[in-house]
N, C-alpha and C. Protein backbone atom coordinates (compact mmCIF):
# COMPACT_ATOMS: atom_id res chain seq x y z
N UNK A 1 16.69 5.32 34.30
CA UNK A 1 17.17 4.77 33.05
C UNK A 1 17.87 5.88 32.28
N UNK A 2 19.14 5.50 31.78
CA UNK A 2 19.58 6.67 30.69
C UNK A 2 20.02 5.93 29.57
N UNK A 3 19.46 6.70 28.99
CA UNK A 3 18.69 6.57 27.49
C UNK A 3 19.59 7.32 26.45
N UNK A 4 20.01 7.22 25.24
CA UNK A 4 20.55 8.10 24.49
C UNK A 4 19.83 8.26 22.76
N UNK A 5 19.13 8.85 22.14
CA UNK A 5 19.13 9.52 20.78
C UNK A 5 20.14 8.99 19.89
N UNK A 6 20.21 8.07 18.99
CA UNK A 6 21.27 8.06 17.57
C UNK A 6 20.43 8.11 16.40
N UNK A 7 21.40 8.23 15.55
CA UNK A 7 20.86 7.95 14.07
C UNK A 7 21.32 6.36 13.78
N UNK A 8 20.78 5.89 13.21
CA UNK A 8 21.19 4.54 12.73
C UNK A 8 22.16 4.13 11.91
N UNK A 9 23.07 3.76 11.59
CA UNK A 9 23.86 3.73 10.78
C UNK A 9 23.25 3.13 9.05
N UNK A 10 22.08 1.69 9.62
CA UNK A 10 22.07 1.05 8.49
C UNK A 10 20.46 0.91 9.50
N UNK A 11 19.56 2.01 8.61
CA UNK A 11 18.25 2.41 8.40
C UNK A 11 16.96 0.78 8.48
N UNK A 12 17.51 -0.10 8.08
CA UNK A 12 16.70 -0.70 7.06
C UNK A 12 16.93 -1.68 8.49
N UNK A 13 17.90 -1.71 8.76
CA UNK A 13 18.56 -3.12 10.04
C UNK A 13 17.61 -2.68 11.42
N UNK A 14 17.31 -1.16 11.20
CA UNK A 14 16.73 -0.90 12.82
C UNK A 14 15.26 -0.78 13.07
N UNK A 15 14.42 -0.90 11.49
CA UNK A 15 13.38 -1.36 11.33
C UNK A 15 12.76 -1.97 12.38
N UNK A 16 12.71 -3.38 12.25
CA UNK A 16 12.32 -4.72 13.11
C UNK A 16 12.37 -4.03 14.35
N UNK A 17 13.93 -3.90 15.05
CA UNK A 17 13.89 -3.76 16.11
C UNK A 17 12.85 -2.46 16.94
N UNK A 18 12.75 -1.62 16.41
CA UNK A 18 12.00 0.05 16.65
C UNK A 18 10.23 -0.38 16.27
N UNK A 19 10.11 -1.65 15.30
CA UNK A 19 8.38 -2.04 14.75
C UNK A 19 8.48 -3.22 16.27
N UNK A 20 9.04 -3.98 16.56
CA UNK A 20 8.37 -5.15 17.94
C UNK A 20 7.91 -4.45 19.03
N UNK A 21 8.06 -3.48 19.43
CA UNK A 21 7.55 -2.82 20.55
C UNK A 21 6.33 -2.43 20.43
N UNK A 22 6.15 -1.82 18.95
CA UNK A 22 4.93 -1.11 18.86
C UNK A 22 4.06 -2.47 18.21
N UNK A 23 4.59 -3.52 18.10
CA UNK A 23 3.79 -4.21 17.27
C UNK A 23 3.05 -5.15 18.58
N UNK A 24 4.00 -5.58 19.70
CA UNK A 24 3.42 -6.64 20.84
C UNK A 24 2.18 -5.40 21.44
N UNK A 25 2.56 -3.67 21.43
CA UNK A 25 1.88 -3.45 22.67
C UNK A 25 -0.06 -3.34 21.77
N UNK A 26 0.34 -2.89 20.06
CA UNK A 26 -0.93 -3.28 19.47
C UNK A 26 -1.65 -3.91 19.67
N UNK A 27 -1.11 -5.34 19.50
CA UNK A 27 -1.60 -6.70 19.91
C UNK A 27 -2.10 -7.21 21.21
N UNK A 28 -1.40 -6.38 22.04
CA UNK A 28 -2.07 -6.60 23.72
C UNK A 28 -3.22 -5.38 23.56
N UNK A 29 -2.84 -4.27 22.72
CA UNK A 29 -4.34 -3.46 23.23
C UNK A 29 -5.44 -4.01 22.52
N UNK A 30 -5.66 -4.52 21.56
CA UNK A 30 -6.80 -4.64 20.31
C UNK A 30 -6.54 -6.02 19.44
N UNK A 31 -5.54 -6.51 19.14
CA UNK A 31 -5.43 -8.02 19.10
C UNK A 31 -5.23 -8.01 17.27
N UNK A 32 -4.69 -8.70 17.08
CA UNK A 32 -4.53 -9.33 15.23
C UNK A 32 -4.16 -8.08 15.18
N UNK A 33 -2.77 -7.85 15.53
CA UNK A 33 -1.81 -6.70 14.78
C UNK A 33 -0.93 -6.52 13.43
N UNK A 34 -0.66 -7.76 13.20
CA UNK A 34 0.17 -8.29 12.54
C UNK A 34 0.23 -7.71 10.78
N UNK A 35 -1.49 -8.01 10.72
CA UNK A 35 -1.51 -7.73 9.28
C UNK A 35 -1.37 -8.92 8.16
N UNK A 36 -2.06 -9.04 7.18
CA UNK A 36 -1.54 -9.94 6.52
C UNK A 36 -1.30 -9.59 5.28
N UNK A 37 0.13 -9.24 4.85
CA UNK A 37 0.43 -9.21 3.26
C UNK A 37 -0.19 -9.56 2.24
N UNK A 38 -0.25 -9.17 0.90
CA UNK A 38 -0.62 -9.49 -0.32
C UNK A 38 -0.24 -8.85 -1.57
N UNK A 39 0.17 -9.87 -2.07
CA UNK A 39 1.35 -9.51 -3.52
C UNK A 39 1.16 -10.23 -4.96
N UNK A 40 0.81 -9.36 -5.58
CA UNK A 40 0.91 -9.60 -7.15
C UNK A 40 1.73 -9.32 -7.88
N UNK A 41 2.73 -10.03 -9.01
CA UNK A 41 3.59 -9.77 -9.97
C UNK A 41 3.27 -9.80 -11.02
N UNK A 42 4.26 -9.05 -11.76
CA UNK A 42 4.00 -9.24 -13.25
C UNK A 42 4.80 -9.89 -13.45
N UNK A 43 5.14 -10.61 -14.56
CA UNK A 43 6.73 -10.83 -15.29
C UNK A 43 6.49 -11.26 -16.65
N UNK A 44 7.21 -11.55 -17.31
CA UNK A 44 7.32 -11.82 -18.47
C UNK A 44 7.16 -13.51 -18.81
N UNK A 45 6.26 -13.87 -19.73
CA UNK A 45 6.08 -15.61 -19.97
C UNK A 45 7.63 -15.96 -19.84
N UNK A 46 7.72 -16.95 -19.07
CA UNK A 46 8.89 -18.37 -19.12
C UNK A 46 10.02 -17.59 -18.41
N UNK A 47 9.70 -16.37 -17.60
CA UNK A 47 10.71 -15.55 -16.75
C UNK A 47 9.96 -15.54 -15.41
N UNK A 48 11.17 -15.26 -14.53
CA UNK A 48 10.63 -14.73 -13.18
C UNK A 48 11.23 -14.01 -12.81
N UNK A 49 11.81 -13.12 -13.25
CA UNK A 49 12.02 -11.50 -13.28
C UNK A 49 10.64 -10.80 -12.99
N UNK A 50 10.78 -10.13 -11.54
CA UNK A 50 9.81 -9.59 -11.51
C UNK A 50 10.01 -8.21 -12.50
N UNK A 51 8.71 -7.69 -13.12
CA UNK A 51 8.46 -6.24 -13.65
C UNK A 51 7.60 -5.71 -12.99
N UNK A 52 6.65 -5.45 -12.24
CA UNK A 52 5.89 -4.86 -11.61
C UNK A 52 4.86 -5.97 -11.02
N UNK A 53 3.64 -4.84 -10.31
CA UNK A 53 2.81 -5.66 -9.60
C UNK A 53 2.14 -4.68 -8.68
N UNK A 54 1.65 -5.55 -7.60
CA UNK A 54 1.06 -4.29 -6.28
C UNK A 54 1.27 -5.37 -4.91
N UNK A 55 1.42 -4.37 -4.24
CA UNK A 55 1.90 -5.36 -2.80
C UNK A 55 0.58 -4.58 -1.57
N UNK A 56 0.10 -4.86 -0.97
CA UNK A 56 -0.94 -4.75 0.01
C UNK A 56 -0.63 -5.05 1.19
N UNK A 57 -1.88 -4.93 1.75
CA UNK A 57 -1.82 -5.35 3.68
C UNK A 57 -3.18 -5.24 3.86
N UNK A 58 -3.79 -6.50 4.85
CA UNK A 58 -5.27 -6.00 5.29
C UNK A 58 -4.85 -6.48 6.43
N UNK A 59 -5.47 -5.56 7.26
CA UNK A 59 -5.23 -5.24 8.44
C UNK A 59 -6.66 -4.48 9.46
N UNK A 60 -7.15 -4.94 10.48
CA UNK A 60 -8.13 -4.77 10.64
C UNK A 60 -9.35 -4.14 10.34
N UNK A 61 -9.82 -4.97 8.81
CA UNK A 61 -10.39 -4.67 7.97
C UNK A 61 -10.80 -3.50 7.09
N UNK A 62 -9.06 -3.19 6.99
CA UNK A 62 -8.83 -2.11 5.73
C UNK A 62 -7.90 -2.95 5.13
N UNK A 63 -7.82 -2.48 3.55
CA UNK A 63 -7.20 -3.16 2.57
C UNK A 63 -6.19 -2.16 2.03
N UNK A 64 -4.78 -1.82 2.75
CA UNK A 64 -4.08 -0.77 2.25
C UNK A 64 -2.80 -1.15 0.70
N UNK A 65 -3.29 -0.27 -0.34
CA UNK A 65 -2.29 -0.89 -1.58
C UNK A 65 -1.14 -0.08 -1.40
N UNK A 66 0.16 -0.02 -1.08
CA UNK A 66 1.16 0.29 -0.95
C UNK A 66 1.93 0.57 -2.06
N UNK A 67 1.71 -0.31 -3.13
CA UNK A 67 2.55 -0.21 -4.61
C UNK A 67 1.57 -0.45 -5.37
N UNK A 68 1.63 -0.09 -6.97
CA UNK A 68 1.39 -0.52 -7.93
C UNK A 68 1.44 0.32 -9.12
N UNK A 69 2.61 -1.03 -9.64
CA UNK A 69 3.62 -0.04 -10.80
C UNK A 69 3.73 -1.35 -11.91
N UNK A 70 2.51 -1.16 -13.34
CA UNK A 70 3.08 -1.50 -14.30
C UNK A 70 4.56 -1.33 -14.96
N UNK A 71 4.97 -2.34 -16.07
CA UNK A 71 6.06 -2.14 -16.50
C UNK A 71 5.75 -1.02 -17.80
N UNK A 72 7.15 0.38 -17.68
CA UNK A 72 6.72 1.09 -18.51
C UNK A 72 5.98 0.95 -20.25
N UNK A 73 6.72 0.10 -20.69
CA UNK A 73 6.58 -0.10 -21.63
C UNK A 73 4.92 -0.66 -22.04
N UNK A 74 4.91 -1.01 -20.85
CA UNK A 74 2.96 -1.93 -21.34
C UNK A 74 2.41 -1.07 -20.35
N UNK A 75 2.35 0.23 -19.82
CA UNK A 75 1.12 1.28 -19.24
C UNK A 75 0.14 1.44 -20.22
N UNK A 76 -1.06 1.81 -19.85
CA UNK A 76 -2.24 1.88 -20.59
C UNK A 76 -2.64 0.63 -21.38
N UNK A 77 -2.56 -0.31 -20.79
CA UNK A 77 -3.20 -1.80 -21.27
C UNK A 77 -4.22 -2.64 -20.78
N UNK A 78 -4.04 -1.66 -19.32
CA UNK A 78 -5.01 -2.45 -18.70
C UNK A 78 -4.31 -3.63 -17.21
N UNK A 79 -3.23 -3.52 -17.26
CA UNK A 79 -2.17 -4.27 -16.11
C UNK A 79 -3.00 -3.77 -14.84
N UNK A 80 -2.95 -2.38 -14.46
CA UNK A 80 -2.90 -1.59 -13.41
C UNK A 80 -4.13 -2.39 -13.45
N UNK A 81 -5.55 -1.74 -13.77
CA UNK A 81 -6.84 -2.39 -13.63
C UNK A 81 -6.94 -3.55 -13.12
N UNK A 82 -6.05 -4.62 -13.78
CA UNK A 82 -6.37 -6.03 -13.72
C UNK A 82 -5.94 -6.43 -12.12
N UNK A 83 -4.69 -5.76 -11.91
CA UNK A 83 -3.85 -5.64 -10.66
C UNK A 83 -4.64 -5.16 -9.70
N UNK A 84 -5.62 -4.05 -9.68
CA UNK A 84 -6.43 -3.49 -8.82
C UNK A 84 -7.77 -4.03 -8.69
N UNK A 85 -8.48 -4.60 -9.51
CA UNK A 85 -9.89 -5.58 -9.31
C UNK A 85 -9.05 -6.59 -8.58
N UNK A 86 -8.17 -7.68 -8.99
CA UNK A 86 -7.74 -8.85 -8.38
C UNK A 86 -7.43 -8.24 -6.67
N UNK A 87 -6.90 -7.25 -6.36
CA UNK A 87 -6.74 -7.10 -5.00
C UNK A 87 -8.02 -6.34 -4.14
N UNK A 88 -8.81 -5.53 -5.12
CA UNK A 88 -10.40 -5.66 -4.31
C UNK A 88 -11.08 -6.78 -4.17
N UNK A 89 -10.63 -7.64 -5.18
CA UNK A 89 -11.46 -9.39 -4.93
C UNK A 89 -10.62 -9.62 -3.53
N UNK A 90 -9.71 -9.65 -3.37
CA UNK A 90 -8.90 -10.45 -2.59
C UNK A 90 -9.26 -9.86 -0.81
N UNK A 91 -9.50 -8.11 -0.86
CA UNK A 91 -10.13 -7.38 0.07
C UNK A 91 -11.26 -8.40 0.40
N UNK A 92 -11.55 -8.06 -0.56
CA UNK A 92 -13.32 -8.69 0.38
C UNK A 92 -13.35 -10.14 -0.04
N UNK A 93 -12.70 -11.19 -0.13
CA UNK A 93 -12.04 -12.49 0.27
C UNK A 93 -12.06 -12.16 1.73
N UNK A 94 -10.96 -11.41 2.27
CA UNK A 94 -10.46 -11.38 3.46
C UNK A 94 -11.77 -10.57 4.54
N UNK A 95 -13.14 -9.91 3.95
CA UNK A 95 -13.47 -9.39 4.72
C UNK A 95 -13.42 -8.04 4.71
N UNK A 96 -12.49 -7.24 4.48
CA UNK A 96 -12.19 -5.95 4.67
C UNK A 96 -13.57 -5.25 3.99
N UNK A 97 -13.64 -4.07 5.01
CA UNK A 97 -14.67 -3.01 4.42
C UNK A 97 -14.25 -1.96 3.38
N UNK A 98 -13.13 -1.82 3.43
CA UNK A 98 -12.71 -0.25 2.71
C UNK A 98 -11.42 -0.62 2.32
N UNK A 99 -10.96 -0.25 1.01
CA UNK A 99 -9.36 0.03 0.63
C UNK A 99 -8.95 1.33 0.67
N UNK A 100 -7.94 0.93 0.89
CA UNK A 100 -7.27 3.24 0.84
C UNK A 100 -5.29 2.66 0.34
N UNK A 101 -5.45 3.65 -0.23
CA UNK A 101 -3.98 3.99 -0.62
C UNK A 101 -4.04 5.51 -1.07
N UNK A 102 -2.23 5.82 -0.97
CA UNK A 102 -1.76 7.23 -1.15
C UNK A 102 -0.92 7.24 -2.64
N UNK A 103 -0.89 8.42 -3.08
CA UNK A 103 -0.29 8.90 -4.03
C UNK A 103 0.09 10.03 -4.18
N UNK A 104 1.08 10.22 -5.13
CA UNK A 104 1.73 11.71 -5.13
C UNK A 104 0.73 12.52 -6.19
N UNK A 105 1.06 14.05 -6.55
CA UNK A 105 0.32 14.72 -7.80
C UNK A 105 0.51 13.92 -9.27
N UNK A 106 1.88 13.77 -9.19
CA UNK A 106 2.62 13.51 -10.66
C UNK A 106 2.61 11.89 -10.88
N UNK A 107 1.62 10.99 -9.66
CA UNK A 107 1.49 9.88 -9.94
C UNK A 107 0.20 9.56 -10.51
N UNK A 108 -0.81 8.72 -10.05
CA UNK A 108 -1.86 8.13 -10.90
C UNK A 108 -3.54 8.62 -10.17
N UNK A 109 -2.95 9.64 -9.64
CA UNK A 109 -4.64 10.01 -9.36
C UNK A 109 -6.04 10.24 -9.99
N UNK A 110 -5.91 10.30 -11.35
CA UNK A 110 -6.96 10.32 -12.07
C UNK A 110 -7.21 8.21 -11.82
N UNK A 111 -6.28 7.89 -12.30
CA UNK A 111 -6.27 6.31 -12.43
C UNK A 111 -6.88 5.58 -11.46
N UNK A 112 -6.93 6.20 -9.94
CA UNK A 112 -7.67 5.93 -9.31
C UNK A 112 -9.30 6.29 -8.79
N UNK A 113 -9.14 7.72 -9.43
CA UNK A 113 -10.39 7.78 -9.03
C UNK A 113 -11.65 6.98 -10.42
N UNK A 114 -11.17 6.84 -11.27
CA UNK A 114 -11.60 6.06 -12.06
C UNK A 114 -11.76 4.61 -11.60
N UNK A 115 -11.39 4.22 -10.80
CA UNK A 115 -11.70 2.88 -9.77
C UNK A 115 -12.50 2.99 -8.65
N UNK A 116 -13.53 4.36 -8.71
CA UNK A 116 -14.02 4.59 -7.20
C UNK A 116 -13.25 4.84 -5.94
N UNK A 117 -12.14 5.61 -6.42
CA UNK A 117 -10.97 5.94 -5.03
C UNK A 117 -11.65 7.50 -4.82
N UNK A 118 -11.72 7.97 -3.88
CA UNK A 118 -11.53 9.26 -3.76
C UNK A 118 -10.78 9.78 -2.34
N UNK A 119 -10.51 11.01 -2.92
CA UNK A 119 -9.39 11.41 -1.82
C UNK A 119 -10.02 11.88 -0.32
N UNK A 120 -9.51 11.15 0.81
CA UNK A 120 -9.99 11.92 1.87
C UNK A 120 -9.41 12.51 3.00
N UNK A 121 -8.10 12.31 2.23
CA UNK A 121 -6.80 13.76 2.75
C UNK A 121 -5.97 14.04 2.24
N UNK A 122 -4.83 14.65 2.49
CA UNK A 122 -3.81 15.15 1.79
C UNK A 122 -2.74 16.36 2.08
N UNK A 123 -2.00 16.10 1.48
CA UNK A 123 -0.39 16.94 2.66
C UNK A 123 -0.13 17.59 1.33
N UNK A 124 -0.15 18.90 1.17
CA UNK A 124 0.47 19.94 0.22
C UNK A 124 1.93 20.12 0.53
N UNK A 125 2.62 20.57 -0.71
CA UNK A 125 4.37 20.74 -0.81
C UNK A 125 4.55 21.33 -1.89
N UNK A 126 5.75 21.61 -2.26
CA UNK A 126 6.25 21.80 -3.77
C UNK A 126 6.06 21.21 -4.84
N UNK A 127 5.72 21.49 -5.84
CA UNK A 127 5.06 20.76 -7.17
C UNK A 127 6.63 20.11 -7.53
N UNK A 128 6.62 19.78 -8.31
CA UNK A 128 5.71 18.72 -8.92
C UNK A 128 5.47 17.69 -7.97
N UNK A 129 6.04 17.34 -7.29
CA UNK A 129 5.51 16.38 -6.44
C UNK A 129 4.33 15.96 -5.39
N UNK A 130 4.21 17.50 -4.96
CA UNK A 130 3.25 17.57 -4.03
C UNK A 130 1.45 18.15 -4.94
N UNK A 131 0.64 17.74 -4.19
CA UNK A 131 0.28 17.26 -3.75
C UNK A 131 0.08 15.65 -3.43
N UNK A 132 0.24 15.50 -1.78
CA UNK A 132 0.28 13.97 -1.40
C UNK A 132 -1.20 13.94 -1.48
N UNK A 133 -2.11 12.63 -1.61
CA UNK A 133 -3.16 12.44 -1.67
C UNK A 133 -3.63 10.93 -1.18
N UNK A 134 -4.09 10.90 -0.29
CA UNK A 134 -4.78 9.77 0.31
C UNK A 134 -6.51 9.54 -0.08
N UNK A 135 -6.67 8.35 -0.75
CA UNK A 135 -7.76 7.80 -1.45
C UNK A 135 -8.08 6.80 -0.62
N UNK A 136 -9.99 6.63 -0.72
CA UNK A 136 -10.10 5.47 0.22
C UNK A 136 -11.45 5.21 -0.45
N UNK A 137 -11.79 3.75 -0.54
CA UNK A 137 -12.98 3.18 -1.38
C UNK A 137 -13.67 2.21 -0.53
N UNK A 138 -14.83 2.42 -0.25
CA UNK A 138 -15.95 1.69 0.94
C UNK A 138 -15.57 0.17 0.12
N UNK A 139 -15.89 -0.89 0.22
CA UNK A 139 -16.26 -1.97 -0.38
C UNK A 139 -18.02 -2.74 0.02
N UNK A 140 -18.63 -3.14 -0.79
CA UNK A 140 -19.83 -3.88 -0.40
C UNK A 140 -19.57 -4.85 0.84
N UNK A 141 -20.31 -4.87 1.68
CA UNK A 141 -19.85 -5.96 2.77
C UNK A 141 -20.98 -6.75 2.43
């Protein structure tokens, strides 16, 4: 077979194709690869403009939060919180034992560990950005 190395032209298009390979051979080794999404919005009464929210995945019974970004103007109200209990309810709805999500230094790490997150790795870099920090929270089964 000859094979060749590119860059992609349009990043986002070669996704899919480069995730089905790794996603059928998952599924043949260990089974329910797939994952199942979960998404909360904010928006504004009598709009559907999204403003923020948190988007998830549980996936063999971890509950990973990927986003969650109040709208600036209403931080410290209590959004984030409300956004983060509703998707630990929704974890252990589905079963899952543990949530974990990552964050940067200059993002919300106090905010989480104030939710019972704590960190149980992490990739050092140049400030302000770095430290990366990976948080992960048992859930009651």
């Amino acid at each position: 077979m000859n094979l060749v190395i590119r860059q992609a032209e349009r990043p986002a298009d070669a996704y899919m194709p480069i995730w089905a390979p790794l996603l059928a051979f998952n599924q043949k080794t260990v089974g329910d690869a797939e994952g199942e999404p979960f998404a909360l919005t904010i928006t504004a009464h009598g709009d559907d403009a999204v403003l923020g929210g948190l988007w998830g995945l549980s996936l063999w019974g971890s509950f990973y939060i990927g986003l969650v970004v109040a709208p600036e103007g209403a931080r410290g109200q209590g959004l984030g919180t409300d956004l983060m209990i509703l998707a630990e309810a929704e974890a252990a709805r589905r079963g899952c034992r543990h949530m974990w999500l990552d964050t940067y230094a200059f993002q919300a790490r106090p905010f989480y560990e104030r939710l019972g997150f704590a960190v149980f790795g992490q990739i050092d870099g140049p400030a302000p950005m770095f430290p990366r920090v990976f948080m992960g929270k048992d859930l009651p089964v």
